[in-house]
PDB file of N, CA and C in Angstrom:
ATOM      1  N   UNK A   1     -93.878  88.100 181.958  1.00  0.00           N
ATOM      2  CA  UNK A   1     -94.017  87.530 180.630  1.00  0.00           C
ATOM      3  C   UNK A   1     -95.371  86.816 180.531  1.00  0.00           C
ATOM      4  N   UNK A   2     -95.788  86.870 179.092  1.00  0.00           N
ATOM      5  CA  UNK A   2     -97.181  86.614 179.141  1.00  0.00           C
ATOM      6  C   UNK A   2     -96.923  85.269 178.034  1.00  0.00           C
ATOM      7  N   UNK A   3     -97.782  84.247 177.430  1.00  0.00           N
ATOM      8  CA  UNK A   3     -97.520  83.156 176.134  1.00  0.00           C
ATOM      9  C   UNK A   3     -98.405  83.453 175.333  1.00  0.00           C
ATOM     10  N   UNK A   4     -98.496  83.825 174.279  1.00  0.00           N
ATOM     11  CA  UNK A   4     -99.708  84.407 172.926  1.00  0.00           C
ATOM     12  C   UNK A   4     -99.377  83.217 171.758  1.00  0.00           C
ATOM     13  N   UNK A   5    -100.468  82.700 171.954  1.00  0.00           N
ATOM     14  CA  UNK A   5    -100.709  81.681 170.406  1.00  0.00           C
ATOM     15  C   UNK A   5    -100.580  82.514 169.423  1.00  0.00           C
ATOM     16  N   UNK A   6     -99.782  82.053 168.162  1.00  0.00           N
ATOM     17  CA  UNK A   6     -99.681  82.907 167.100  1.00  0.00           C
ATOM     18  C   UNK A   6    -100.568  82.497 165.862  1.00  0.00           C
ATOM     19  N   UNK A   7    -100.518  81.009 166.211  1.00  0.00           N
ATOM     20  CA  UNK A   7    -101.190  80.454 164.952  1.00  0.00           C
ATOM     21  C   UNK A   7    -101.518  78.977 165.370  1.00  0.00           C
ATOM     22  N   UNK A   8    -101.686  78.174 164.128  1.00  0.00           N
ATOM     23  CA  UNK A   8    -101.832  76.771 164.631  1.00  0.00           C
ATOM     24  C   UNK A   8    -100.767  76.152 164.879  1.00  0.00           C
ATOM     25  N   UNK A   9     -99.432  76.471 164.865  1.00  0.00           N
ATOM     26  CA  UNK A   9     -98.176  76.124 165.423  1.00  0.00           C
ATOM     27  C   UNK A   9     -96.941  76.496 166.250  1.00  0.00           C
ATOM     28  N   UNK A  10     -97.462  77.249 166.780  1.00  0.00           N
ATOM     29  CA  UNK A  10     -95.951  78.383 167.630  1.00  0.00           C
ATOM     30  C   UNK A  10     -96.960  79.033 168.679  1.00  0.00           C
ATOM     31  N   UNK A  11     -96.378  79.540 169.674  1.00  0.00           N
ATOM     32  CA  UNK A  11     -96.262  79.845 170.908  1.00  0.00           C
ATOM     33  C   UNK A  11     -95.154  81.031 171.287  1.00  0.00           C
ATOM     34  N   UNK A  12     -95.232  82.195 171.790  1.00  0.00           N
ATOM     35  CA  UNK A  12     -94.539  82.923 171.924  1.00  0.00           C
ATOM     36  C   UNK A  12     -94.849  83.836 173.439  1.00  0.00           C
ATOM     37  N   UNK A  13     -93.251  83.523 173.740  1.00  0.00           N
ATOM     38  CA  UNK A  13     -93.574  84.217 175.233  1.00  0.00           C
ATOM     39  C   UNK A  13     -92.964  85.871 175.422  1.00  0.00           C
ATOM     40  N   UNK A  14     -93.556  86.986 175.530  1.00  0.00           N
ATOM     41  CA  UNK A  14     -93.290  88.105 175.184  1.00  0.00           C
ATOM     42  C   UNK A  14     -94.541  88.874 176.345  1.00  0.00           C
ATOM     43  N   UNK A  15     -93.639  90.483 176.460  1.00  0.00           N
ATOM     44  CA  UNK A  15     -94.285  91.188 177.748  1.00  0.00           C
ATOM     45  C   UNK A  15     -95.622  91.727 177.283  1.00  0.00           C
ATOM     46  N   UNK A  16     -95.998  91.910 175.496  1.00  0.00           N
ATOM     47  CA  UNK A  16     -97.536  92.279 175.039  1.00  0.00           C
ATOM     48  C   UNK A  16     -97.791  91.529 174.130  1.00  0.00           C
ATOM     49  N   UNK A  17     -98.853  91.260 173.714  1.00  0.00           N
ATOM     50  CA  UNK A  17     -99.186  90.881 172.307  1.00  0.00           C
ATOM     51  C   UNK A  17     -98.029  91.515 171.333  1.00  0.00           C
ATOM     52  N   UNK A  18     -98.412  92.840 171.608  1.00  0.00           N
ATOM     53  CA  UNK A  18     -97.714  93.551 169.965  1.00  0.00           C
ATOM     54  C   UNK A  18     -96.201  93.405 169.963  1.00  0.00           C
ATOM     55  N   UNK A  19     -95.673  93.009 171.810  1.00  0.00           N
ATOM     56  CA  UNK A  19     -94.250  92.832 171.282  1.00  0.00           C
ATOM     57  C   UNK A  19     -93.833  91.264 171.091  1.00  0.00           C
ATOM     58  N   UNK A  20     -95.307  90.739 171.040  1.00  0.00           N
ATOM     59  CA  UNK A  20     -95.102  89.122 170.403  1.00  0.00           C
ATOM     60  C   UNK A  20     -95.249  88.955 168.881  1.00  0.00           C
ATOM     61  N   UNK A  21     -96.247  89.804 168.463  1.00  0.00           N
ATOM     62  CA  UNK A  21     -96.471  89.690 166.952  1.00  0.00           C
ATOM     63  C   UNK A  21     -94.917  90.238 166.058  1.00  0.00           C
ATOM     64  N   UNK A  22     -93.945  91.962 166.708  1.00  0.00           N
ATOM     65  CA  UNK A  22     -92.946  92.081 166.196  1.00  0.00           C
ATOM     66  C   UNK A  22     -91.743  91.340 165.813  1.00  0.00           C
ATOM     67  N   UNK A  23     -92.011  90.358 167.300  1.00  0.00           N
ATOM     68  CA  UNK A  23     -91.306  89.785 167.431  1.00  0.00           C
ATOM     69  C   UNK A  23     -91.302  88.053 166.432  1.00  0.00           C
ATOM     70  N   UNK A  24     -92.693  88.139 166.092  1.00  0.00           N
ATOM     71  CA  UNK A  24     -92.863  86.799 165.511  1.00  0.00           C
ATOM     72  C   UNK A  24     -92.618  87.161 163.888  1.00  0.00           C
ATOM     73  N   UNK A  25     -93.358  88.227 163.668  1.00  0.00           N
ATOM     74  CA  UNK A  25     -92.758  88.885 162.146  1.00  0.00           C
ATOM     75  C   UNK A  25     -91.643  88.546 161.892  1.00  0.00           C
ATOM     76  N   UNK A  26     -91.135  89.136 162.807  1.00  0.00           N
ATOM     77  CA  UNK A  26     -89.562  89.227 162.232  1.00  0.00           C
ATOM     78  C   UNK A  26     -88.928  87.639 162.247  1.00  0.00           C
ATOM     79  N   UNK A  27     -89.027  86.981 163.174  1.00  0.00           N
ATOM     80  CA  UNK A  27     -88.469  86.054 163.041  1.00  0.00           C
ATOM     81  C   UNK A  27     -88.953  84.830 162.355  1.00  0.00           C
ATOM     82  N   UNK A  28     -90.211  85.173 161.965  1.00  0.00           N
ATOM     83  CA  UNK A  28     -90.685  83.731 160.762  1.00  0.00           C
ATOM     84  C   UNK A  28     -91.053  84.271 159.604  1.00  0.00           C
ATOM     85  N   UNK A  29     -90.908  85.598 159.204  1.00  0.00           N
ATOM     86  CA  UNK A  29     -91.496  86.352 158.219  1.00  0.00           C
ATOM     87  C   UNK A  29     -92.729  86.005 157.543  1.00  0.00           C
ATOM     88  N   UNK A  30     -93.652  85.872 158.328  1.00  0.00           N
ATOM     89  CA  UNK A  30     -95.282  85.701 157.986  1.00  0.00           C
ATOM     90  C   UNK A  30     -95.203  87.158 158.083  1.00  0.00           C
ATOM     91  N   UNK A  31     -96.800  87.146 157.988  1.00  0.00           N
ATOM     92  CA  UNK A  31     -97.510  88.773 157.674  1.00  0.00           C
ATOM     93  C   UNK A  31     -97.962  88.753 158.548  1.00  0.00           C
ATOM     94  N   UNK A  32     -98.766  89.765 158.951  1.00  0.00           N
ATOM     95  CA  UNK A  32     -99.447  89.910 160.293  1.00  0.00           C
ATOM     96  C   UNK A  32    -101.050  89.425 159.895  1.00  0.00           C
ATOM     97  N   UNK A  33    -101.260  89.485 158.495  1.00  0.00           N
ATOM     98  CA  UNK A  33    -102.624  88.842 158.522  1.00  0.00           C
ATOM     99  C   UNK A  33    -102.863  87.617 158.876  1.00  0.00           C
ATOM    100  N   UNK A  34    -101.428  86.886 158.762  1.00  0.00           N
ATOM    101  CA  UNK A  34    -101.927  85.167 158.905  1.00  0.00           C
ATOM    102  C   UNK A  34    -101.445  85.052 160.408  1.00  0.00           C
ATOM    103  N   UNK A  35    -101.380  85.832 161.365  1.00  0.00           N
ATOM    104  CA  UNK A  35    -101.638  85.423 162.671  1.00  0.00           C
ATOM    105  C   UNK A  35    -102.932  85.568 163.415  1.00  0.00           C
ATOM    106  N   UNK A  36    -102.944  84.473 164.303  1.00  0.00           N
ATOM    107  CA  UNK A  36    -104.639  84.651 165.059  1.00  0.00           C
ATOM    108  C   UNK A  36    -104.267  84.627 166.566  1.00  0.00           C
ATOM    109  N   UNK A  37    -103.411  85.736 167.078  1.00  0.00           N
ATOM    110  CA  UNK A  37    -102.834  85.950 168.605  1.00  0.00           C
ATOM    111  C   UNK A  37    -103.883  85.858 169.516  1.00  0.00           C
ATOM    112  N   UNK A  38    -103.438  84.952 170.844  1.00  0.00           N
ATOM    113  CA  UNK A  38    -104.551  85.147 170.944  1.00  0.00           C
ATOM    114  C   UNK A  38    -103.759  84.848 172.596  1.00  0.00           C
ATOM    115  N   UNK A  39    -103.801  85.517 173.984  1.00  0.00           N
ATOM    116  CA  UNK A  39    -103.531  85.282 175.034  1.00  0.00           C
ATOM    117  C   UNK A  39    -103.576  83.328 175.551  1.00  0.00           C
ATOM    118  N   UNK A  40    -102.565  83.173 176.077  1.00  0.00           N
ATOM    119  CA  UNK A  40    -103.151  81.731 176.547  1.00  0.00           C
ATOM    120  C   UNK A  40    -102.935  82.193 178.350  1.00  0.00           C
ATOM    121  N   UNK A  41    -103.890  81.160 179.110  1.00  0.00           N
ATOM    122  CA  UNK A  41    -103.940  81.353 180.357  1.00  0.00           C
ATOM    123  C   UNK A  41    -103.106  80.461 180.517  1.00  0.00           C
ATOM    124  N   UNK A  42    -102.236  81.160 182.033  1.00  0.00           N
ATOM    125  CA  UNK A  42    -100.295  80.636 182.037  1.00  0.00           C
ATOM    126  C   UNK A  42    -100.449  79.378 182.836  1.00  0.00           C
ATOM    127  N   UNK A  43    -101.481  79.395 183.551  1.00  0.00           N
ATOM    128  CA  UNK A  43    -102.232  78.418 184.632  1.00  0.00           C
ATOM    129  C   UNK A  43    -102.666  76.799 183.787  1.00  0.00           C
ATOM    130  N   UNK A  44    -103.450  77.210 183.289  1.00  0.00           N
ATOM    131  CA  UNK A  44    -104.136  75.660 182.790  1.00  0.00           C
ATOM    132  C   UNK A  44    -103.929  75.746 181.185  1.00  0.00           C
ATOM    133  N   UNK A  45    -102.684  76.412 180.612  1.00  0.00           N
ATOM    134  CA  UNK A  45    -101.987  75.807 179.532  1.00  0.00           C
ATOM    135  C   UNK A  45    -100.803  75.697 179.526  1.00  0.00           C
ATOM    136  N   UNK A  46    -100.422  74.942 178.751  1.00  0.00           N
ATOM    137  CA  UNK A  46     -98.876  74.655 178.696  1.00  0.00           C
ATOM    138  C   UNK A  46     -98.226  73.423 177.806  1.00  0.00           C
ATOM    139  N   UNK A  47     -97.469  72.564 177.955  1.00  0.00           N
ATOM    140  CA  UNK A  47     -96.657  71.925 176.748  1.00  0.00           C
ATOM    141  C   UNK A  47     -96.097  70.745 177.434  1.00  0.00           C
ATOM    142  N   UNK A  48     -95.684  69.884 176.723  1.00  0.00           N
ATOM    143  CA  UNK A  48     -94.647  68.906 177.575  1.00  0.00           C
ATOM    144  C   UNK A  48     -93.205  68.897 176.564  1.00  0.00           C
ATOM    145  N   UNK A  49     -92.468  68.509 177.818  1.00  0.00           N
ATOM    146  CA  UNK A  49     -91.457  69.202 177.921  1.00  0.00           C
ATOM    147  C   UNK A  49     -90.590  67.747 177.914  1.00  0.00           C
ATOM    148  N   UNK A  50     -89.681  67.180 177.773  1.00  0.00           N
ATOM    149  CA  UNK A  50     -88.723  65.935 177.941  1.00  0.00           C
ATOM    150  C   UNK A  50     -88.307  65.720 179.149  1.00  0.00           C
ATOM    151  N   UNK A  51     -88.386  64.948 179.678  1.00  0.00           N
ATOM    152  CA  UNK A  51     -87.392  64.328 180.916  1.00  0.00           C
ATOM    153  C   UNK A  51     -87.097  63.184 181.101  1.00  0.00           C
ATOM    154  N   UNK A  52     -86.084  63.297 182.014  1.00  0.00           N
ATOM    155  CA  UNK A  52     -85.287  62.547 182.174  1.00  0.00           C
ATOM    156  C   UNK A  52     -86.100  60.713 182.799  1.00  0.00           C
ATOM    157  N   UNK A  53     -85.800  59.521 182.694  1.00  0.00           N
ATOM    158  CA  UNK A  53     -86.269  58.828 183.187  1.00  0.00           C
ATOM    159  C   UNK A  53     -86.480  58.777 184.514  1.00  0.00           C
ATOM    160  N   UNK A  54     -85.141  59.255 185.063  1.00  0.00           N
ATOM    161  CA  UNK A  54     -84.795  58.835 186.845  1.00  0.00           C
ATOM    162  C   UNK A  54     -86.129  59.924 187.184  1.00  0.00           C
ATOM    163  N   UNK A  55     -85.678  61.333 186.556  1.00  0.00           N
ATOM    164  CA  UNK A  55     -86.770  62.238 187.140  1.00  0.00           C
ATOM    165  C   UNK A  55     -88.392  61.725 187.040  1.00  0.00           C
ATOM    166  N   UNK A  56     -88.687  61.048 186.038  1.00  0.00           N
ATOM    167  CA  UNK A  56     -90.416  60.987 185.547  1.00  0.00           C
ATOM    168  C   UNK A  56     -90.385  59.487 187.435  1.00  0.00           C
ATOM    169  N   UNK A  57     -89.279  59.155 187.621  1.00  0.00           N
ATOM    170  CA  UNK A  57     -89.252  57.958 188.319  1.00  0.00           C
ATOM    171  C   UNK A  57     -89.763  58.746 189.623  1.00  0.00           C
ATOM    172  N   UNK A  58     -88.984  59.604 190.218  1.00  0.00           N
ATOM    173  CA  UNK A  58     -88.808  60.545 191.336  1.00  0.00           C
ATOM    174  C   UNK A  58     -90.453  61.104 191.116  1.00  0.00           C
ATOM    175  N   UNK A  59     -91.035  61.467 190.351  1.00  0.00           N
ATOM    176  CA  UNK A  59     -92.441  62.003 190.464  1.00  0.00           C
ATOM    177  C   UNK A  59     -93.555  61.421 190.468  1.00  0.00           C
ATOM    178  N   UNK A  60     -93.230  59.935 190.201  1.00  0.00           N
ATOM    179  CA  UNK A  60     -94.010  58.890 190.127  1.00  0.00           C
ATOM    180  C   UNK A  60     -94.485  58.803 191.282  1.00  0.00           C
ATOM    181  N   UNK A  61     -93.207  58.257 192.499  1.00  0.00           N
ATOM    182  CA  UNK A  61     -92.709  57.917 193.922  1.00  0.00           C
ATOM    183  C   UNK A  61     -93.403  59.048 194.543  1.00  0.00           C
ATOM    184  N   UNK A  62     -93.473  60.226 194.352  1.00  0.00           N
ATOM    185  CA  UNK A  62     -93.646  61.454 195.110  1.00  0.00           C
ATOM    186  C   UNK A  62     -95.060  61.199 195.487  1.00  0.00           C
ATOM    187  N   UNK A  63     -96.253  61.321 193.823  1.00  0.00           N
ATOM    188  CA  UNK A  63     -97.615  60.916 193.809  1.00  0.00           C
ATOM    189  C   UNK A  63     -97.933  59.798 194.456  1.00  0.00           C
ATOM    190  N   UNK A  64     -96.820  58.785 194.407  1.00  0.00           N
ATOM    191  CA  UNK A  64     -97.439  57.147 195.018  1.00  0.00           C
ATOM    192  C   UNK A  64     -97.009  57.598 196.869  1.00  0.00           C
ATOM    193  N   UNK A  65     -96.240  58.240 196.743  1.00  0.00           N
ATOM    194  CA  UNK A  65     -96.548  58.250 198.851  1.00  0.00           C
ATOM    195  C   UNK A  65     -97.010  60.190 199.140  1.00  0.00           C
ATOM    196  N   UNK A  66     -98.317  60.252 198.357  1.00  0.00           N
ATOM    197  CA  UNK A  66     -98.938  61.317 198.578  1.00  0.00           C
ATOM    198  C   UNK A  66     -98.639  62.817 198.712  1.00  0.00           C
ATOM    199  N   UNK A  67     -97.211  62.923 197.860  1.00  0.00           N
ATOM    200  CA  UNK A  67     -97.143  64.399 197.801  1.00  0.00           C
ATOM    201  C   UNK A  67     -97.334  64.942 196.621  1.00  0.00           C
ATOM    202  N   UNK A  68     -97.522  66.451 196.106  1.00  0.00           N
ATOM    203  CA  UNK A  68     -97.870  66.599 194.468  1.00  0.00           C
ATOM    204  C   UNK A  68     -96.438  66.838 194.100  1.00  0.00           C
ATOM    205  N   UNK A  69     -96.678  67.105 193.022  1.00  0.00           N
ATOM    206  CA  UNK A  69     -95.598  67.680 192.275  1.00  0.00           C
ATOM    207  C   UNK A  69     -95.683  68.688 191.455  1.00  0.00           C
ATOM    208  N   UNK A  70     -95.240  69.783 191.160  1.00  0.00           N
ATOM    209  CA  UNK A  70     -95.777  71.237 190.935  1.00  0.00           C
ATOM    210  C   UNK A  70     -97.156  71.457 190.900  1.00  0.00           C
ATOM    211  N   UNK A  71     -96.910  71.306 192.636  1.00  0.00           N
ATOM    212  CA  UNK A  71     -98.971  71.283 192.795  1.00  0.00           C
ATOM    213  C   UNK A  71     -99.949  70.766 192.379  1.00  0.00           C
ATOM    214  N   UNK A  72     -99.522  69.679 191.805  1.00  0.00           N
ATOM    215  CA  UNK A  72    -100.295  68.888 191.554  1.00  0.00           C
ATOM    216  C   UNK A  72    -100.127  67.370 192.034  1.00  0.00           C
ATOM    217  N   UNK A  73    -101.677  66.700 191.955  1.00  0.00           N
ATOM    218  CA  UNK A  73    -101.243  65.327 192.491  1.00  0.00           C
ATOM    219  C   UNK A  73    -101.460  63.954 191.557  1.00  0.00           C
ATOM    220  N   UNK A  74    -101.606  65.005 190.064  1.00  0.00           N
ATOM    221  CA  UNK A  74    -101.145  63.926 188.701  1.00  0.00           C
ATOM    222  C   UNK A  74    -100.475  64.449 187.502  1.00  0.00           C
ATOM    223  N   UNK A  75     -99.956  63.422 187.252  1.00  0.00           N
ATOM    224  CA  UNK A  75     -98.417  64.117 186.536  1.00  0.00           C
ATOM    225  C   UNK A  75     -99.125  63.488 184.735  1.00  0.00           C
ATOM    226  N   UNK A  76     -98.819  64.325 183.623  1.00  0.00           N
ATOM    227  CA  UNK A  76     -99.367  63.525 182.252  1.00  0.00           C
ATOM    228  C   UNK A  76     -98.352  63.062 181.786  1.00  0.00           C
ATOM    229  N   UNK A  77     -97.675  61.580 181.481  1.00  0.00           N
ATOM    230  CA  UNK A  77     -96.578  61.874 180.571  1.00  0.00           C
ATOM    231  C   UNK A  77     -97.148  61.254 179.353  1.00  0.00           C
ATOM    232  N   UNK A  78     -95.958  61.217 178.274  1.00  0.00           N
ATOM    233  CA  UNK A  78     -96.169  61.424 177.164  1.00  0.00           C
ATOM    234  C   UNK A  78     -94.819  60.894 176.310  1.00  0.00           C
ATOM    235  N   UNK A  79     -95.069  59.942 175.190  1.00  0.00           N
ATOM    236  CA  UNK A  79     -93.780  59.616 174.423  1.00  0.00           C
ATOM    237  C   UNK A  79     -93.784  60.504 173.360  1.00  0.00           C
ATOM    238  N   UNK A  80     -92.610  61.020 173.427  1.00  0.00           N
ATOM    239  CA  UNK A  80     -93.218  61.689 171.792  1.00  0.00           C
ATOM    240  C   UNK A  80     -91.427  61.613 171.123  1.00  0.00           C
ATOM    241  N   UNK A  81     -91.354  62.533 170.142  1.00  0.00           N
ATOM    242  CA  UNK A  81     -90.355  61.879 169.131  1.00  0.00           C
ATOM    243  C   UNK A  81     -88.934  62.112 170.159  1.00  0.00           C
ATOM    244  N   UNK A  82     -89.053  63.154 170.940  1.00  0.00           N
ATOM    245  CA  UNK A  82     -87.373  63.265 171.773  1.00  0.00           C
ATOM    246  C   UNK A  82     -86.906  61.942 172.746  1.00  0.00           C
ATOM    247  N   UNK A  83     -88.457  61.232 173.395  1.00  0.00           N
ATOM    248  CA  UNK A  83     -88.502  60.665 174.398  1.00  0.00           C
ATOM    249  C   UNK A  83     -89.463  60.968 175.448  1.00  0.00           C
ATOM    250  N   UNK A  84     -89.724  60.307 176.787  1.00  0.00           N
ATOM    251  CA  UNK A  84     -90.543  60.783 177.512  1.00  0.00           C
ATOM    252  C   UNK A  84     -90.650  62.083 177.808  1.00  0.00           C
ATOM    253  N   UNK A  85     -91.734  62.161 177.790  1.00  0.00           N
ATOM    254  CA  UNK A  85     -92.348  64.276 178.321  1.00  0.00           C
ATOM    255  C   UNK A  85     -93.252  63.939 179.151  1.00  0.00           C
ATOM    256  N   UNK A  86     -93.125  65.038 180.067  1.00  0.00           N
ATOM    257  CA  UNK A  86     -94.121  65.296 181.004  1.00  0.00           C
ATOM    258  C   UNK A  86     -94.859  66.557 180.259  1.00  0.00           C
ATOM    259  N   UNK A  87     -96.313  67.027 180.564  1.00  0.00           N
ATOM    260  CA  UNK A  87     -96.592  68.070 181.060  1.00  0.00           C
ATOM    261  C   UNK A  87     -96.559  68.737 182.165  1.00  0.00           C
ATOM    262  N   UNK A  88     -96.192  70.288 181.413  1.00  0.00           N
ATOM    263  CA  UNK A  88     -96.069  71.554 182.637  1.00  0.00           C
ATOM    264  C   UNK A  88     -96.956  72.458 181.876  1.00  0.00           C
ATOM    265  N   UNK A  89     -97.589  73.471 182.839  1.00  0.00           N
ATOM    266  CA  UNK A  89     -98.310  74.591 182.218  1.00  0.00           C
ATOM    267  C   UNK A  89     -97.081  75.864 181.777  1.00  0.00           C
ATOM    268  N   UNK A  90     -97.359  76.549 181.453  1.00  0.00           N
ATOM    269  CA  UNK A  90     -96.909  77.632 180.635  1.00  0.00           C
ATOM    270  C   UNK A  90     -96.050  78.532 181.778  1.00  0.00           C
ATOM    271  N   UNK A  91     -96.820  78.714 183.138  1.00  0.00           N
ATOM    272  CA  UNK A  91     -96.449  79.547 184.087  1.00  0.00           C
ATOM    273  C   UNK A  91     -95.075  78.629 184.488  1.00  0.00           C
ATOM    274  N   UNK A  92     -94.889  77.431 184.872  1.00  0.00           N
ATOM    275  CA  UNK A  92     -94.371  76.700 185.325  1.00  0.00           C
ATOM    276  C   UNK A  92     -92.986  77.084 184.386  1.00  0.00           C
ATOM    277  N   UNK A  93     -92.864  76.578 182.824  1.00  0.00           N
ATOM    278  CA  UNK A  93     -92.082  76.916 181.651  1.00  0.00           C
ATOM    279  C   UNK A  93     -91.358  77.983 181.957  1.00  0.00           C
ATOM    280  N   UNK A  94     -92.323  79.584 182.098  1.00  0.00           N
ATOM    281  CA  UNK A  94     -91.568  80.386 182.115  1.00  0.00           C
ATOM    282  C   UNK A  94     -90.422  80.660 183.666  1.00  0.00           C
ATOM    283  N   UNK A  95     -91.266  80.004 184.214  1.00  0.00           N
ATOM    284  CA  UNK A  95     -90.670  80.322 185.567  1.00  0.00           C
ATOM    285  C   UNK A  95     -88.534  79.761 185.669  1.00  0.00           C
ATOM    286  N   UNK A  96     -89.111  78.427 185.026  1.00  0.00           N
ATOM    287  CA  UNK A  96     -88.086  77.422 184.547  1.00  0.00           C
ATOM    288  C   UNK A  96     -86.835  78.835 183.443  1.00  0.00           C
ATOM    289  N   UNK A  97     -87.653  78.961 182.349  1.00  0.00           N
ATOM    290  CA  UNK A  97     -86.302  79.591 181.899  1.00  0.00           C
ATOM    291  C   UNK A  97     -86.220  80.900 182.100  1.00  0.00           C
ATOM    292  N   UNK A  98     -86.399  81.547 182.436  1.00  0.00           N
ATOM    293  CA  UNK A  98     -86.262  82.691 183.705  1.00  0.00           C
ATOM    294  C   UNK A  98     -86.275  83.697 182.494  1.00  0.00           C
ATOM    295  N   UNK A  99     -86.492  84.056 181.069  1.00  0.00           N
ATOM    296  CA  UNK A  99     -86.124  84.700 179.669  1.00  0.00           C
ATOM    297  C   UNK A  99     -87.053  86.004 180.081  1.00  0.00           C
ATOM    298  N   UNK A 100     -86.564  86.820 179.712  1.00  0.00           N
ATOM    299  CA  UNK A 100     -86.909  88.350 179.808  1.00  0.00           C
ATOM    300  C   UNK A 100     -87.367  88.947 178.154  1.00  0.00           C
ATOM    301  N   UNK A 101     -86.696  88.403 177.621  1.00  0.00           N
ATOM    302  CA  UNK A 101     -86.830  88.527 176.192  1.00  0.00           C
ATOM    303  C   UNK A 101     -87.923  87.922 175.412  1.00  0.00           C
ATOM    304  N   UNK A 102     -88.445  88.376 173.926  1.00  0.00           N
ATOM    305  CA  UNK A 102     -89.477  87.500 173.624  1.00  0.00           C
ATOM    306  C   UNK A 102     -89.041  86.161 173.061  1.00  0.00           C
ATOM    307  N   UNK A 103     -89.430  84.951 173.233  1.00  0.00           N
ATOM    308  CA  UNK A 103     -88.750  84.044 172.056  1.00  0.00           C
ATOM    309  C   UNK A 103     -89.879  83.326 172.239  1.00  0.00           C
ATOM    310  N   UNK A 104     -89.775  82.291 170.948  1.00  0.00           N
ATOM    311  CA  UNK A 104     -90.842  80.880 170.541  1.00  0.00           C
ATOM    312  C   UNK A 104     -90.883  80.250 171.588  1.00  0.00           C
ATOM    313  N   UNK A 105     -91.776  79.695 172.873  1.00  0.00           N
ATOM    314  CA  UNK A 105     -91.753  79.193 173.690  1.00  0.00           C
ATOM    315  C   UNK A 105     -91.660  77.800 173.674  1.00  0.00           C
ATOM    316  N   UNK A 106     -92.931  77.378 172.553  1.00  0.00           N
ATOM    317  CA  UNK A 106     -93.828  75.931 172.244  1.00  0.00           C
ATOM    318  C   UNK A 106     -93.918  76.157 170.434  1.00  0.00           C
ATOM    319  N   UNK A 107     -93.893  74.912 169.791  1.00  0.00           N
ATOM    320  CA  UNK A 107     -93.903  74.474 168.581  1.00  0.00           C
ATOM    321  C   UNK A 107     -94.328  73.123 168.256  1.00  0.00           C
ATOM    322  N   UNK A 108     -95.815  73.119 167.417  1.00  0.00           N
ATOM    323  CA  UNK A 108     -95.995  71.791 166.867  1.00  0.00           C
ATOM    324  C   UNK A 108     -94.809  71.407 166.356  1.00  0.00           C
ATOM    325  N   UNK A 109     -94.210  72.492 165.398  1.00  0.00           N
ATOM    326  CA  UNK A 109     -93.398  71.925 164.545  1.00  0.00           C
ATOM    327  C   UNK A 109     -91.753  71.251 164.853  1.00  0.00           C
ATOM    328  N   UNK A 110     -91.910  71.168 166.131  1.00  0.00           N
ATOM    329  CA  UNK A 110     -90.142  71.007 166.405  1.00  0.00           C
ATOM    330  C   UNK A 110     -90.232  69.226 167.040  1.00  0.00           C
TER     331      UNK A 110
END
């Protein structure tokens, strides 16, 4: 699975472009002119995601006695309207929901 920006708000994780754009047609009924698809690299993009307190606690602890945490050895968090988020990159995401299928991955709008 690959993540293709569709526009300035959605994210879609699908095996081509074209079976991201069918797939985005159909399910937001835009046109295909008002998309600007565009590959994102799975590595150094990605989203934050909600977690749990105890967990953001556990990754804190990990970085403070020198181990990373999904390979890394700094974690971003972030308040936003659900509650604390971390960032993960995109590769990380998909790995997490294991989806074979295309669906909306990431959304300004949610």
């Amino acid at each position: 699975m690959k993540v293709y920006r569709m526009d300035d708000y959605d994210w879609v994780a699908a095996n081509s472009a074209e079976e991201a754009k069918e797939f985005y047609i159909k399910e937001t009924g835009v046109s295909e002119e008002e998309l600007e698809v565009e590959e994102c690299n799975l590595k150094k993009e990605g989203m934050y995601v909600e977690v749990e307190i105890d967990d953001a606690k556990l990754m804190l602890d990990k970085i403070a006695s020198g181990e990373k945490v999904n390979g890394r050895n700094v974690v971003k968090f972030s308040r936003g309207d659900c509650g604390l988020c971390v960032w993960i990159t995109f590769e990380e995401v998909l790995k997490k929901d294991g989806e074979s299928q295309p669906y909306i991955i990431a959304s300004s709008e949610w």
